[in-house]
C-alpha atoms as a PDB file:
ATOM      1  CA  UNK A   1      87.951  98.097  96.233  1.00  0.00           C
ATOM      2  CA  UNK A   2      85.670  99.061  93.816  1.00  0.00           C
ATOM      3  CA  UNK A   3      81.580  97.865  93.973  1.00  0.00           C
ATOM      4  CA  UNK A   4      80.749  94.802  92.238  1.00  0.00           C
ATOM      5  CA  UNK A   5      78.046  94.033  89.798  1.00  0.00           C
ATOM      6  CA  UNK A   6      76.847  90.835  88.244  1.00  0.00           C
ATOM      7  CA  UNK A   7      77.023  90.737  84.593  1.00  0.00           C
ATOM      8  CA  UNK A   8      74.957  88.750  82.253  1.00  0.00           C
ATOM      9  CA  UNK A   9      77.005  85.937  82.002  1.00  0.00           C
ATOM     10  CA  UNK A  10      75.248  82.102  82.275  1.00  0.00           C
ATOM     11  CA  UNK A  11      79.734  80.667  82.168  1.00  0.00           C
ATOM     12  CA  UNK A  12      79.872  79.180  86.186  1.00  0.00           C
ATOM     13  CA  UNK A  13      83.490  79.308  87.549  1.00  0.00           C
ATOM     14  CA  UNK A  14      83.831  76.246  87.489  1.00  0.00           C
ATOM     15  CA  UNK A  15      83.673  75.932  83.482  1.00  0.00           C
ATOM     16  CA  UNK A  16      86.370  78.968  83.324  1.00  0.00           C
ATOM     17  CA  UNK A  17      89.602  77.606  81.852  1.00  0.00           C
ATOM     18  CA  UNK A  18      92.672  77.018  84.974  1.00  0.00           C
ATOM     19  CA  UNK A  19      95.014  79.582  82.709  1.00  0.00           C
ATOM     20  CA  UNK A  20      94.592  83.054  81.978  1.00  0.00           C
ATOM     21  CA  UNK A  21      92.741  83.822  78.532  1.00  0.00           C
ATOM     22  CA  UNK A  22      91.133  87.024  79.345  1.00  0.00           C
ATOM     23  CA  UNK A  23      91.198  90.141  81.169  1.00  0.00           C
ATOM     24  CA  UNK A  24      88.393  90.025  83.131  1.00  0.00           C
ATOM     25  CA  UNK A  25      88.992  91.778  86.547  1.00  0.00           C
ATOM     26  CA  UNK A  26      86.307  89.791  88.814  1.00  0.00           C
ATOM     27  CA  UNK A  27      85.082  87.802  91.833  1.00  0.00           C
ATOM     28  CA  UNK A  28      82.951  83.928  91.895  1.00  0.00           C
ATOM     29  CA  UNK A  29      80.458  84.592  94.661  1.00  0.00           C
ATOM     30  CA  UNK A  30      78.292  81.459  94.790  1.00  0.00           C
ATOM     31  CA  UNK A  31      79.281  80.257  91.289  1.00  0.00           C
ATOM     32  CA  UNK A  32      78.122  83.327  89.999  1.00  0.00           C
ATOM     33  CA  UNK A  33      81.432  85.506  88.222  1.00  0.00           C
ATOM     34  CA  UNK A  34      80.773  89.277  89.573  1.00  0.00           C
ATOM     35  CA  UNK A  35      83.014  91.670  87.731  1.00  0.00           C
ATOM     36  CA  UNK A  36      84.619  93.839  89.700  1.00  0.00           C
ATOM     37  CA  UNK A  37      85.266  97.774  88.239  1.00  0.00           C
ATOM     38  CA  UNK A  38      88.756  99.064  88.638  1.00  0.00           C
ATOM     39  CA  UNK A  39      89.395 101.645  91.376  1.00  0.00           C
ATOM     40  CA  UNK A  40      90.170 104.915  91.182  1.00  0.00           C
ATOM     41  CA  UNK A  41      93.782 106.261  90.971  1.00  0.00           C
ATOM     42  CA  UNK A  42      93.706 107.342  94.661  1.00  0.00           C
ATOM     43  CA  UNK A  43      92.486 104.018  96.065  1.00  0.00           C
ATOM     44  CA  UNK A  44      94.911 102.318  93.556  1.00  0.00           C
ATOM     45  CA  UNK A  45      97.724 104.515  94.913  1.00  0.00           C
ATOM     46  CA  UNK A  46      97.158 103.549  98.392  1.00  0.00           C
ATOM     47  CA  UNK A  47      96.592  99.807  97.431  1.00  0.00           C
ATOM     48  CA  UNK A  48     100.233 100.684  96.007  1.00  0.00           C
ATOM     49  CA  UNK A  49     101.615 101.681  98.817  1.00  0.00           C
ATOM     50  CA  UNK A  50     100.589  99.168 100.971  1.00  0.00           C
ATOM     51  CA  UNK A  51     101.815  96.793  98.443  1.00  0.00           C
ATOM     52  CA  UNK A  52     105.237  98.003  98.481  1.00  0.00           C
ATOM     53  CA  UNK A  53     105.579  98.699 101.946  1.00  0.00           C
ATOM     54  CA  UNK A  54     104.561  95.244 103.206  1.00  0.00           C
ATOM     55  CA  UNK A  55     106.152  93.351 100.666  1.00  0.00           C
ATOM     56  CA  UNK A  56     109.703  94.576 101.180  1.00  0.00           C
ATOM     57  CA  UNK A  57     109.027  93.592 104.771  1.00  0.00           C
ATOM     58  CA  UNK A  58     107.709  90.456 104.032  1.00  0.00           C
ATOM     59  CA  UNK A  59     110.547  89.892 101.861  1.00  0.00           C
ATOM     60  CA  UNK A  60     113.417  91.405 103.424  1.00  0.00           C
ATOM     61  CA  UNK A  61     112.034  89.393 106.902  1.00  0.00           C
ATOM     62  CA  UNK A  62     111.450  85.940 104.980  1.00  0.00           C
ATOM     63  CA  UNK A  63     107.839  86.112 106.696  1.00  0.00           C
ATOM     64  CA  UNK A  64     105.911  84.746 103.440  1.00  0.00           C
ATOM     65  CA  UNK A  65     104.163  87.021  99.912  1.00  0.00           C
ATOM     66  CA  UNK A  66     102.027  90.460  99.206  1.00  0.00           C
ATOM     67  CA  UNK A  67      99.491  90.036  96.743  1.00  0.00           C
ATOM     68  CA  UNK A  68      97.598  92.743  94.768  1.00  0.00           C
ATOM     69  CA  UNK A  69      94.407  91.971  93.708  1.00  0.00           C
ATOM     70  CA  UNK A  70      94.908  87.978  93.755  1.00  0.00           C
ATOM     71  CA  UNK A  71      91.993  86.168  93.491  1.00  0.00           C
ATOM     72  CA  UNK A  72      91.927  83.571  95.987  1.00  0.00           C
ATOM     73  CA  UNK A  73      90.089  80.197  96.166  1.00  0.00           C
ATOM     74  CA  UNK A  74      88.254  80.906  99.668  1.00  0.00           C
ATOM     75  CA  UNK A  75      85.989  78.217  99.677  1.00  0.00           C
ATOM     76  CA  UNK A  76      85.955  75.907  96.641  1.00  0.00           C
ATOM     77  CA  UNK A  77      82.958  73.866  97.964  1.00  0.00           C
ATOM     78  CA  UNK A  78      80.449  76.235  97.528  1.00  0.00           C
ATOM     79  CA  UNK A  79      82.526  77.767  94.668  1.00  0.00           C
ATOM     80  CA  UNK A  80      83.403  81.324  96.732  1.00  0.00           C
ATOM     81  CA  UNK A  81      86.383  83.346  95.373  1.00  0.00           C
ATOM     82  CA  UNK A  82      87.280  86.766  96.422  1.00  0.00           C
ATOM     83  CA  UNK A  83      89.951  89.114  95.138  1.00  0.00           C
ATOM     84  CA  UNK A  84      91.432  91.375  97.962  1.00  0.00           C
ATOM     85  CA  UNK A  85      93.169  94.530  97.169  1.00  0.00           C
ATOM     86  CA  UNK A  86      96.032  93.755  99.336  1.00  0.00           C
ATOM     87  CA  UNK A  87      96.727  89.874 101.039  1.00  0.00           C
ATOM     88  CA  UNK A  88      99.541  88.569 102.989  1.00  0.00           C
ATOM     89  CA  UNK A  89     100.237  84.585 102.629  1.00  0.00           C
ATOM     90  CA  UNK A  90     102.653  83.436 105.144  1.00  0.00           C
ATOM     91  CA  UNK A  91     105.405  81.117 104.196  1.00  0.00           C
ATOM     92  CA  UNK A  92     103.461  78.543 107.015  1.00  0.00           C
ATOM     93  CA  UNK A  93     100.459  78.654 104.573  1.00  0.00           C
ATOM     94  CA  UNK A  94     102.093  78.699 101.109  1.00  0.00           C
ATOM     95  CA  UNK A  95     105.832  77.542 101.684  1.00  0.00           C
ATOM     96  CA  UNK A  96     108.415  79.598 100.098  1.00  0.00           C
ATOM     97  CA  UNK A  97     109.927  77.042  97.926  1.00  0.00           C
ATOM     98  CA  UNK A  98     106.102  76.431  96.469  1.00  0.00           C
ATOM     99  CA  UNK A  99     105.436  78.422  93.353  1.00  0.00           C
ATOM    100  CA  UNK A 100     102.043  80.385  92.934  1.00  0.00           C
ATOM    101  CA  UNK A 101     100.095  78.453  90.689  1.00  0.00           C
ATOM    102  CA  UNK A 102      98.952  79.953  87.502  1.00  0.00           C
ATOM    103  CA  UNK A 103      95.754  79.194  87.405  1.00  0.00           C
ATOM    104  CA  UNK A 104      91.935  80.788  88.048  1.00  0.00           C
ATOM    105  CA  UNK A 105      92.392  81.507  91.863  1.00  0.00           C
ATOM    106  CA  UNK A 106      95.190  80.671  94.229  1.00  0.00           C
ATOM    107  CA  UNK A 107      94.029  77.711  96.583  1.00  0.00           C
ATOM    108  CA  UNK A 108      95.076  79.373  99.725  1.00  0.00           C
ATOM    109  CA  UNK A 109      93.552  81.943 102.449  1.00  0.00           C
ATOM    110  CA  UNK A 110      95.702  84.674 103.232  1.00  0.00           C
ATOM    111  CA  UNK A 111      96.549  85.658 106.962  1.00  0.00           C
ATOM    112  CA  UNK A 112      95.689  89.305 106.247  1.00  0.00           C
ATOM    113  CA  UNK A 113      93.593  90.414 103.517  1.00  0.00           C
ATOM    114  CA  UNK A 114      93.180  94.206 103.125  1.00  0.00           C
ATOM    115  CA  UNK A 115      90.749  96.503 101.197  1.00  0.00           C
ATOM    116  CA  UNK A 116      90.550 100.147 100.423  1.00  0.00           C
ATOM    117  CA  UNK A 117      87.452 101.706 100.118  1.00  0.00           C
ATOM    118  CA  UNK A 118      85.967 103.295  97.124  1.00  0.00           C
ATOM    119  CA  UNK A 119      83.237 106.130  97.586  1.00  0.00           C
ATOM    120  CA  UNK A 120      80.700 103.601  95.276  1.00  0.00           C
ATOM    121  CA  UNK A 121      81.569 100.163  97.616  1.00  0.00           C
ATOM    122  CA  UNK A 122      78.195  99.505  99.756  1.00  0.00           C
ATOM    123  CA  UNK A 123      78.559  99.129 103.350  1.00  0.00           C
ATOM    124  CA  UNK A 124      76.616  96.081 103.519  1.00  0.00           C
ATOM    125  CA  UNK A 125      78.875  94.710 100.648  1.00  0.00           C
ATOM    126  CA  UNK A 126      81.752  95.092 102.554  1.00  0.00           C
ATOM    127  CA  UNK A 127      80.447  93.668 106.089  1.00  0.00           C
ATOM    128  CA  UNK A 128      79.509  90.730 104.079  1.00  0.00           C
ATOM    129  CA  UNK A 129      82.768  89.952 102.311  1.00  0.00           C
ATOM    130  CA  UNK A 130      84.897  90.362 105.843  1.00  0.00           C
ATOM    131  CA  UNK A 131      82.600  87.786 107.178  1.00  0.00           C
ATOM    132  CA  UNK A 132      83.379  85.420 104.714  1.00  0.00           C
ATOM    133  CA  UNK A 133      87.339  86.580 104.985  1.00  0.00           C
ATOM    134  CA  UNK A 134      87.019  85.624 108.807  1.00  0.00           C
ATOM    135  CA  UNK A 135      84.935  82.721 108.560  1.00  0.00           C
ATOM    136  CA  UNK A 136      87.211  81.015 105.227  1.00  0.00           C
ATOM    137  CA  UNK A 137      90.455  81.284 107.943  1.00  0.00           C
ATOM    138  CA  UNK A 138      91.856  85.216 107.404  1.00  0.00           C
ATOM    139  CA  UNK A 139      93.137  86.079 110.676  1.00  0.00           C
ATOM    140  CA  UNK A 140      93.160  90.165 110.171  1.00  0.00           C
ATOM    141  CA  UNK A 141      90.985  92.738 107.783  1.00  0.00           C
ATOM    142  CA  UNK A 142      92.307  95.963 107.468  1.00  0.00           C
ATOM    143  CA  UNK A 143      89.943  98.050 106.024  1.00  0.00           C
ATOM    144  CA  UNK A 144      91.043 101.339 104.632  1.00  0.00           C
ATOM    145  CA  UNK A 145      88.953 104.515 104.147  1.00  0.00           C
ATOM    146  CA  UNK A 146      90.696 107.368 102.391  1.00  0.00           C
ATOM    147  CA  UNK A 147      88.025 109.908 102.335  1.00  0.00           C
ATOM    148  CA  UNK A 148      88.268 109.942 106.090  1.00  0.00           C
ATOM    149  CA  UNK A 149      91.508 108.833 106.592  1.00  0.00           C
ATOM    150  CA  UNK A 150      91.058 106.291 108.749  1.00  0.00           C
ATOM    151  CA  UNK A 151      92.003 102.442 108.839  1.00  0.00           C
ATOM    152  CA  UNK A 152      89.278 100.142 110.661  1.00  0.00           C
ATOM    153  CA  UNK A 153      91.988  97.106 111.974  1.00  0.00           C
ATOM    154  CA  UNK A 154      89.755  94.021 112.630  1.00  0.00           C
ATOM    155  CA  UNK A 155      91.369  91.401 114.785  1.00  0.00           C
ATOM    156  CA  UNK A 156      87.948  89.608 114.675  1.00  0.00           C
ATOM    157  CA  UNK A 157      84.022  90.457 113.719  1.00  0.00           C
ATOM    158  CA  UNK A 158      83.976  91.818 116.993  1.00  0.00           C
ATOM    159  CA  UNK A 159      86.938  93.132 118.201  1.00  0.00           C
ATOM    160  CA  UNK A 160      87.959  96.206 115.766  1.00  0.00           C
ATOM    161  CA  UNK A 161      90.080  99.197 116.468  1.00  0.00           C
ATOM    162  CA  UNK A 162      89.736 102.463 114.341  1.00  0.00           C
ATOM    163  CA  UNK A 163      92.840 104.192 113.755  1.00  0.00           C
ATOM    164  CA  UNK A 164      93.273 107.612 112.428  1.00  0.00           C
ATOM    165  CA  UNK A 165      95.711 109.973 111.294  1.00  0.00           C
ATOM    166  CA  UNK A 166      98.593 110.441 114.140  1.00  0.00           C
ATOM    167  CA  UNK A 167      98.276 106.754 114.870  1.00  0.00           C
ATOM    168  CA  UNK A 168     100.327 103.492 113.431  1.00  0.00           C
ATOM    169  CA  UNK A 169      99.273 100.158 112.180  1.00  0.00           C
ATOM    170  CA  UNK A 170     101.432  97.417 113.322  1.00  0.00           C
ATOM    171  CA  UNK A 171     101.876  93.697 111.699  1.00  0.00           C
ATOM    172  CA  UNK A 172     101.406  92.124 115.425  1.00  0.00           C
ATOM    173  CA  UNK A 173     102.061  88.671 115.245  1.00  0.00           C
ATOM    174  CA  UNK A 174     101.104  88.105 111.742  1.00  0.00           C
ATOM    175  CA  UNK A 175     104.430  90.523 110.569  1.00  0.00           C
ATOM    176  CA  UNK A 176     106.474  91.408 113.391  1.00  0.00           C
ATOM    177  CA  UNK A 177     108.089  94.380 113.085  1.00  0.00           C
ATOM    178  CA  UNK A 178     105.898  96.089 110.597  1.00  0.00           C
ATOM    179  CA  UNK A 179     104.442  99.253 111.538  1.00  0.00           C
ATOM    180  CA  UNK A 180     103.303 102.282 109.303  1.00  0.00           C
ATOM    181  CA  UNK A 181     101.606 105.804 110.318  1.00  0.00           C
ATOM    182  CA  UNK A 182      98.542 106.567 108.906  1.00  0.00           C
ATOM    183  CA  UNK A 183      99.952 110.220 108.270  1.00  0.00           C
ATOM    184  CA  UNK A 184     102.528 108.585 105.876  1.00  0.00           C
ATOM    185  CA  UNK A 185      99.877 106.014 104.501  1.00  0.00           C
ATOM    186  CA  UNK A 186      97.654 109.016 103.558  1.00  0.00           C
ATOM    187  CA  UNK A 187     100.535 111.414 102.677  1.00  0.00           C
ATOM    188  CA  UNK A 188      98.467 113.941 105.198  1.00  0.00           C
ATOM    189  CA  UNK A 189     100.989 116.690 103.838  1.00  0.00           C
ATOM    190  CA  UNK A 190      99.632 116.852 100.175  1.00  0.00           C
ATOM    191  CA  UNK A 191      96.441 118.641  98.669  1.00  0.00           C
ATOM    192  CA  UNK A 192      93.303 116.360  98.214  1.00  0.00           C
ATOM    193  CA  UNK A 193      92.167 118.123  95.199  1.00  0.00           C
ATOM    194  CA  UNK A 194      88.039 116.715  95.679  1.00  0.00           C
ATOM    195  CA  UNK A 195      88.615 117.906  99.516  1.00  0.00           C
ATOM    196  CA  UNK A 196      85.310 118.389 100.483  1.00  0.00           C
ATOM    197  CA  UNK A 197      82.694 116.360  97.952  1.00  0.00           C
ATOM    198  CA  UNK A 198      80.263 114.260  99.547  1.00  0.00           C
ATOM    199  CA  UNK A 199      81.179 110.824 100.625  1.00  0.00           C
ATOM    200  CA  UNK A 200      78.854 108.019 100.598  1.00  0.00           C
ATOM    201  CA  UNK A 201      78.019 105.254 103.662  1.00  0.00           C
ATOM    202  CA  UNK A 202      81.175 102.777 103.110  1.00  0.00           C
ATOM    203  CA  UNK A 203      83.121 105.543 102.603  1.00  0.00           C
ATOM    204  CA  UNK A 204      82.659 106.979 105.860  1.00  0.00           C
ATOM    205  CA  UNK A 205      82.846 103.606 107.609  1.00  0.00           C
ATOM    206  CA  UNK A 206      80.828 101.318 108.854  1.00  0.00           C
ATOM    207  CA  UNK A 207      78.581 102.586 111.436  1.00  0.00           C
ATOM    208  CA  UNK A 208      79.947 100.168 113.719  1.00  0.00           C
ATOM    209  CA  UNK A 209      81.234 100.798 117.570  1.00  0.00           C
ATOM    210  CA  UNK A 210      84.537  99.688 117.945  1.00  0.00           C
END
């Protein structure tokens, strides 16, 4: 997840066209469209991985869909879409014989929504946007920092474990049967070529006690 920033643009959702014209990478926060800057190829890669990983077992399991970077359609009262690096929509939310729609924003809330931290993403950004996930319906944020390595697992607001290297994730109830190190997430055997540079407050994690 890369930070946001509001461009100069007056076009509400709401007057967007429901098909694709454009290639605008970007969330509706209040009406407002927020573009969204790609991430870099290390936060991409991970995004990747997790992408893979969970959608073969999502597949292979019949359990429901992995998303990249869908935009989804959290609230569309008050006009509120958010685009996740990584979601999981169960086949109890989004049947399987239902196609995705191609419009502006898929009209669901995923079970899990996932993102991966970018040294630029503000902390307070973040705690903001996994309130909404929680309070739209999301029933797990997993919230991945690769400059430290470490995966903050939130079950709720409140109740959050912080997993490091040498521990797994597991898909609990929302994917049985999935579980992934965080040595093999982060490929802990490989050189981190900027090992070392500063790392900025989201980046580190949220200076929350879990």
């Amino acid at each position: 997840m890369s930070q946001s920033s509001t461009i100069d643009l007056t076009t509400r959702a709401v007057d967007l066209p429901e098909t694709p014209t454009e290639d605008l990478h970007y969330e509706v926060i209040e009406g407002r469209v927020v573009e969204l800057p790609p991430m870099s190829s290390r936060e991409t890669y991970l995004a990747s991985i997790l992408i893979a990983l969970l959608g073969l077992h999502a597949r292979t399991s019949e359990q429901g869909r992995v998303v990249g970077e869908m935009l989804f359609k959290l609230d569309p009262s008050r006009n509120q879409k958010r685009r996740p690096d990584v979601a999981f929509v169960s086949f109890d939310r989004w049947p399987r014989t239902r196609r995705v729609p191609a419009t502006h924003g898929w009209e669901v809330v995923p079970e899990l929504a996932i993102e991966v931290v970018s040294p630029t993403d503000a902390a307070v950004d973040l705690l903001e946007k996994i309130e909404e996930y929680f309070q739209a319906g999301v029933r797990r944020v997993w919230v991945v920092y690769p400059g430290s390595r470490c995966v903050y697992d939130y079950e709720t607001l409140t109740t959050i474990r912080v997993l490091r290297v040498g521990d797994r994730i597991e898909g609990g109830d929302l994917l049985p049967g999935f579980g992934l190190t965080l040595a093999d997430l982060f490929e802990v055997d490989q050189v981190d070529d900027d090992e070392g540079e500063g790392e900025d407050v989201a980046e580190s994690g949220p200076r929350t006690e879990a």
